[in-house]
N, C-alpha and C. Protein backbone atom coordinates (compact mmCIF):
# COMPACT_ATOMS: atom_id res chain seq x y z
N UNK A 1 -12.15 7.29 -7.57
CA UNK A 1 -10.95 7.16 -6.78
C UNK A 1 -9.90 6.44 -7.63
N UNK A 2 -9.07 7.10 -7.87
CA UNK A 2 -7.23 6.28 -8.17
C UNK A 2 -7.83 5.00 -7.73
N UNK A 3 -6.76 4.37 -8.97
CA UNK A 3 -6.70 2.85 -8.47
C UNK A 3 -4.90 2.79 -8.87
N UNK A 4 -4.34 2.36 -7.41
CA UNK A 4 -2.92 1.74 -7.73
C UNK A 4 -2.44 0.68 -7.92
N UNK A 5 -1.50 0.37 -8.78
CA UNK A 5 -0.94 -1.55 -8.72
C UNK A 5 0.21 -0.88 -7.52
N UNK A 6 0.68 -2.15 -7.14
CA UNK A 6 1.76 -2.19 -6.43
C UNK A 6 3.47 -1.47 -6.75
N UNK A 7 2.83 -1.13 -8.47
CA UNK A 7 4.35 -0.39 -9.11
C UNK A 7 3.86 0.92 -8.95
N UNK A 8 2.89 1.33 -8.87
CA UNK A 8 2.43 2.68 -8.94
C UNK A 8 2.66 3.59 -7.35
N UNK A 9 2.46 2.58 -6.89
CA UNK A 9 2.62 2.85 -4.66
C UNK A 9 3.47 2.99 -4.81
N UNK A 10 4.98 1.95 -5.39
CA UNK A 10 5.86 2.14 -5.05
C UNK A 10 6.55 3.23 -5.49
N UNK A 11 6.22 4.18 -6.40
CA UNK A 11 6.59 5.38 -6.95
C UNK A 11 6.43 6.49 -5.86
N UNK A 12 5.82 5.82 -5.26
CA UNK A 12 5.48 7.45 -3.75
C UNK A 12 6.30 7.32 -2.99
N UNK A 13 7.91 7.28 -2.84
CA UNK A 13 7.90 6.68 -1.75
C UNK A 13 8.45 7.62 -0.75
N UNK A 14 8.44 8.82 -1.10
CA UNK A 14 8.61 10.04 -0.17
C UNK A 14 9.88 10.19 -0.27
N UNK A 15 10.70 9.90 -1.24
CA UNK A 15 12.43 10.13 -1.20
C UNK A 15 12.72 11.23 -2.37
N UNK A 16 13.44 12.01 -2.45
CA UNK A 16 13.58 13.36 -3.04
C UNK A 16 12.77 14.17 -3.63
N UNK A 17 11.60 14.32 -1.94
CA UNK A 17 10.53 15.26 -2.52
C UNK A 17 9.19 14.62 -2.95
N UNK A 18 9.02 13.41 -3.46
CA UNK A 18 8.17 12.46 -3.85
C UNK A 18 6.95 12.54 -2.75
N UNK A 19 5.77 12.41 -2.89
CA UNK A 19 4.57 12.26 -1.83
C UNK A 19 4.80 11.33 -1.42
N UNK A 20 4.51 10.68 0.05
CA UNK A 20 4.78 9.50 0.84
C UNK A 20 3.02 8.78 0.98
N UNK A 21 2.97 7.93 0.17
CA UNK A 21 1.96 6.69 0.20
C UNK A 21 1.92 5.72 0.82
N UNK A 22 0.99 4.88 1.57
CA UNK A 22 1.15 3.72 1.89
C UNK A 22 -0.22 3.17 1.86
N UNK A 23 -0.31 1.86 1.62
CA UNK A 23 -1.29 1.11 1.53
C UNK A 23 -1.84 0.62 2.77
N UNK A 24 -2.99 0.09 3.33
CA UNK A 24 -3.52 -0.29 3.92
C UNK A 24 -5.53 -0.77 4.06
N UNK A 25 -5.05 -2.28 4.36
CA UNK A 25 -6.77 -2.65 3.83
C UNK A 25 -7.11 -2.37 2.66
N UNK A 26 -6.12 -2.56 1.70
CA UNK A 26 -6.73 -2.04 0.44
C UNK A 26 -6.72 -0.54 -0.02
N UNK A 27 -6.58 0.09 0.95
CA UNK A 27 -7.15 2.04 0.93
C UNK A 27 -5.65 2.56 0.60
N UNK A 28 -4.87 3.39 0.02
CA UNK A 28 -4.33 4.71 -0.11
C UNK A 28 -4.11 5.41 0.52
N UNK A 29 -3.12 5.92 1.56
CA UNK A 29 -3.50 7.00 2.48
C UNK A 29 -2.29 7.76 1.73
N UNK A 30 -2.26 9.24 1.94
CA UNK A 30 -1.63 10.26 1.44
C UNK A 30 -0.58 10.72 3.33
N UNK A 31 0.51 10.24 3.50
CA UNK A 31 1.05 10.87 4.39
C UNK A 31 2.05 11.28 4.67
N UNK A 32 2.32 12.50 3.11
CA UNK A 32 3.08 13.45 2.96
C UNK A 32 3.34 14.41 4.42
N UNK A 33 2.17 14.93 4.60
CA UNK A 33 2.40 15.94 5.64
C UNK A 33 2.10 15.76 6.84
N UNK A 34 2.43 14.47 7.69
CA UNK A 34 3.10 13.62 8.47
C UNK A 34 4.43 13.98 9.20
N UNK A 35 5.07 14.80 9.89
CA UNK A 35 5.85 14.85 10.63
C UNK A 35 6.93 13.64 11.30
N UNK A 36 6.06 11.99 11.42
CA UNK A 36 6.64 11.26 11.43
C UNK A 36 7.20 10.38 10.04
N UNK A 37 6.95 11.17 9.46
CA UNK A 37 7.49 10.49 8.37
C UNK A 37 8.48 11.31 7.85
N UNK A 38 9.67 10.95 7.48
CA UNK A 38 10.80 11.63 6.91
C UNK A 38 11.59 10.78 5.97
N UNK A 39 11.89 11.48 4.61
CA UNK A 39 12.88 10.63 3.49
C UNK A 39 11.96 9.25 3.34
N UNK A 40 10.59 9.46 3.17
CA UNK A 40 10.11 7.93 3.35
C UNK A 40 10.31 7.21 3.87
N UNK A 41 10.42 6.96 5.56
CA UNK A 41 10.85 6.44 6.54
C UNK A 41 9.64 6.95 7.73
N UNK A 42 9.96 5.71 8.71
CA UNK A 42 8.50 6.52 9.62
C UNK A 42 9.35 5.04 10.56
N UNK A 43 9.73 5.54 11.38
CA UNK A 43 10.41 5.24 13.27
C UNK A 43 11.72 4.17 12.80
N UNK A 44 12.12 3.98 11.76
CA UNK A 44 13.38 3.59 10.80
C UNK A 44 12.62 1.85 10.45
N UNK A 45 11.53 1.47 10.71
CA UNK A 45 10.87 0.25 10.59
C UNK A 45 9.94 0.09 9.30
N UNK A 46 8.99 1.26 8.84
CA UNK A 46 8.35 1.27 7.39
C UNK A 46 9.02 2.16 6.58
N UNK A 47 8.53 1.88 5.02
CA UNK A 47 8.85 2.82 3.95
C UNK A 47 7.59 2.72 3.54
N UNK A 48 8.06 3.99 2.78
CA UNK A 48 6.69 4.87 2.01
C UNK A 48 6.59 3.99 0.84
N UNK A 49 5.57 3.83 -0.11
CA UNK A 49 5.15 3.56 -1.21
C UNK A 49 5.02 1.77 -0.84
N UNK A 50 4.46 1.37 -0.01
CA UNK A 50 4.15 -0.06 0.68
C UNK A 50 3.13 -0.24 1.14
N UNK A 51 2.62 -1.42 1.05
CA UNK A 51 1.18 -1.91 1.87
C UNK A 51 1.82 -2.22 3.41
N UNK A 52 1.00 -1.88 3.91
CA UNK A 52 1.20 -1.79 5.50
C UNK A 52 0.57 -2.47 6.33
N UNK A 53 -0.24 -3.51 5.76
CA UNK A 53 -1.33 -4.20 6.14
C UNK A 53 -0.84 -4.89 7.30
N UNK A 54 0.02 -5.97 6.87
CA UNK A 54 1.04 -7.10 7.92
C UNK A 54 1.59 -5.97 9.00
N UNK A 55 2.56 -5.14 8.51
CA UNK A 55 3.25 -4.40 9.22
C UNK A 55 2.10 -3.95 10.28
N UNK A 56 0.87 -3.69 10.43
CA UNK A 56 0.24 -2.67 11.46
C UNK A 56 -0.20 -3.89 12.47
N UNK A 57 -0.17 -4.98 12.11
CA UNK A 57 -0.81 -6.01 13.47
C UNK A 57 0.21 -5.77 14.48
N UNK A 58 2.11 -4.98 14.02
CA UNK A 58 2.69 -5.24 14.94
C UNK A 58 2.70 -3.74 15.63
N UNK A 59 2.29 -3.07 15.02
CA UNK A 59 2.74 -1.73 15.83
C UNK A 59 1.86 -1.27 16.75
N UNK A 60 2.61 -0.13 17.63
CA UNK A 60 2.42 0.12 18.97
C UNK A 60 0.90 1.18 18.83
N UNK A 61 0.30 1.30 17.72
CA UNK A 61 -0.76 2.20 17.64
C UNK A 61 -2.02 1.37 16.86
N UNK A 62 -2.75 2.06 16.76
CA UNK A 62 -4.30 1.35 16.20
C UNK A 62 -4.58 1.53 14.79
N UNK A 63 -4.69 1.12 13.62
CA UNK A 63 -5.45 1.98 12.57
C UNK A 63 -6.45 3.18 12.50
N UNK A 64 -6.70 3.75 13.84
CA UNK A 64 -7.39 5.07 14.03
C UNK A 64 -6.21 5.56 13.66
N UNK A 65 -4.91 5.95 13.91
CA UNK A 65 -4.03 6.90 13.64
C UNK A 65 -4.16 7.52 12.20
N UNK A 66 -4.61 6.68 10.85
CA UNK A 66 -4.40 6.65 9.85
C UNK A 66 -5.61 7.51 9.23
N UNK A 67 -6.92 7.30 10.03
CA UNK A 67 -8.28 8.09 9.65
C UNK A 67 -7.45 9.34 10.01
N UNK A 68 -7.09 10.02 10.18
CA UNK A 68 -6.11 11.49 10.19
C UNK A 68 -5.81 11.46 9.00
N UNK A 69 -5.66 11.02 8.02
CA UNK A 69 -4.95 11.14 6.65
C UNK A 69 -6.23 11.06 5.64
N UNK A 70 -6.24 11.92 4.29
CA UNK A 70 -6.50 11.26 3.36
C UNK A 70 -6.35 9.90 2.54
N UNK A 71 -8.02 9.43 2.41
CA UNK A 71 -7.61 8.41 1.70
C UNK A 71 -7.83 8.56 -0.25
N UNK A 72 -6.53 8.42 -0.85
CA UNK A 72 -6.57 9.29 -2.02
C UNK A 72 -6.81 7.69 -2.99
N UNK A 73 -6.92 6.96 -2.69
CA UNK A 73 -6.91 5.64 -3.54
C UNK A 73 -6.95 4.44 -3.35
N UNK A 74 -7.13 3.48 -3.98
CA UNK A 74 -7.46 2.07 -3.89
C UNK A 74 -6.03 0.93 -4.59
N UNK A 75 -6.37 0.37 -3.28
CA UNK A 75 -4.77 -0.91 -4.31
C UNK A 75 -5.29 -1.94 -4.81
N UNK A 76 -4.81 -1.81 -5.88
CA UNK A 76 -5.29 -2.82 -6.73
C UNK A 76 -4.69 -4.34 -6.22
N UNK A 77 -5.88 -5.40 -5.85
CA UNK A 77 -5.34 -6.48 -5.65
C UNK A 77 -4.66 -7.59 -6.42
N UNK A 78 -3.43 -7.98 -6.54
CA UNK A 78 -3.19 -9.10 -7.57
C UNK A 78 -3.26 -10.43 -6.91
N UNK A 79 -3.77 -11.04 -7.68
CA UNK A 79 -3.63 -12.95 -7.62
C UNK A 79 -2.92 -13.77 -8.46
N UNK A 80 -1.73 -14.17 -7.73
CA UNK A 80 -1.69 -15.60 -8.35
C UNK A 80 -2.10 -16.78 -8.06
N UNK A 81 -2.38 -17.27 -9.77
CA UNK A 81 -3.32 -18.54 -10.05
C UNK A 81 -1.88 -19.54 -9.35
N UNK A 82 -2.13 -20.67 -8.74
CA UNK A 82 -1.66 -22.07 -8.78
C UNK A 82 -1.55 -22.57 -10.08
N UNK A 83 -0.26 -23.22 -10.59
CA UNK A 83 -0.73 -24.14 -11.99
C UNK A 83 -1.60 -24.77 -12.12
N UNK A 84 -2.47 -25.16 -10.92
CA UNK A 84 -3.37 -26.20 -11.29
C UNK A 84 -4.83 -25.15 -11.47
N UNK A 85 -5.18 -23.95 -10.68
CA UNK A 85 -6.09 -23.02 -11.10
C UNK A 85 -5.74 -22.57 -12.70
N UNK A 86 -4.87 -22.31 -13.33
CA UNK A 86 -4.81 -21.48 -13.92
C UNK A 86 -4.51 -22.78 -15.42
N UNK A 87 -4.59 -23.85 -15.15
CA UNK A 87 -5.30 -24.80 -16.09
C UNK A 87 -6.63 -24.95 -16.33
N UNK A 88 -7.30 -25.04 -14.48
CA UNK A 88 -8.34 -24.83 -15.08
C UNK A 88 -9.34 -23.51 -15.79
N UNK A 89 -8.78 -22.36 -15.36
CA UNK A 89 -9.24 -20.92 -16.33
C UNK A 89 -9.17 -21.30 -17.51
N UNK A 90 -7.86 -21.62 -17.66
CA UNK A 90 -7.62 -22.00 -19.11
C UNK A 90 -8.51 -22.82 -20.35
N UNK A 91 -9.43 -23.61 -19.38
CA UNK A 91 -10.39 -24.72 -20.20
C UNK A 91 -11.55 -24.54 -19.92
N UNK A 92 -11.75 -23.57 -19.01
CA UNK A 92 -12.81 -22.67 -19.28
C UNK A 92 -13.14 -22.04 -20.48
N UNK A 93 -12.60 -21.57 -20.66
CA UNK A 93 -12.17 -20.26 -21.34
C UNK A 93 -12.50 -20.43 -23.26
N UNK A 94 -12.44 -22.30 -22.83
CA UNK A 94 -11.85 -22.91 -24.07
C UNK A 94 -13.23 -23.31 -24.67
């Protein structure tokens, strides 16, 4: 399975023709051929090529809606270290 960073999602974002992506839980969904989705837009509240994670605690539907879609990939998670973590990696390391 694809693995996306967050620059790579954002390349989908369904605007001139582009496939419409969005992230969620980590997963990829492909929802190009989506009817509610238009110009990378979906009820004028999300865009395409975004994690949707936060956004779905508020909306009026369930994450079942989304098992309807392919899931074409994985988002890659990033972390940032704290200065004080990322001293100690550092002397690890050492």
């Amino acid at each position: 399975m694809k693995i996306f960073t967050v620059k790579d999602l954002a390349k989908h974002n369904g605007k001139n023709g582009k496939p419409v992506y969005v992230a969620y839980k980590g997963k990829v969904y492909d929802l190009t051929n989506s009817f509610l989705w238009k110009d990378g837009r979906h009820q004028v509240l999300h865009n395409a090529g975004t994690d949707l994670t936060t956004a779905m605690e508020q909306a009026p539907h369930s994450e079942d809606m989304l098992a309807r879609f392919p899931v074409i990939g994985i988002l890659q998670e990033v972390y940032t270290l704290s200065s004080s973590e990322a001293k100690t990696s550092r002397q690890e390391s050492i």
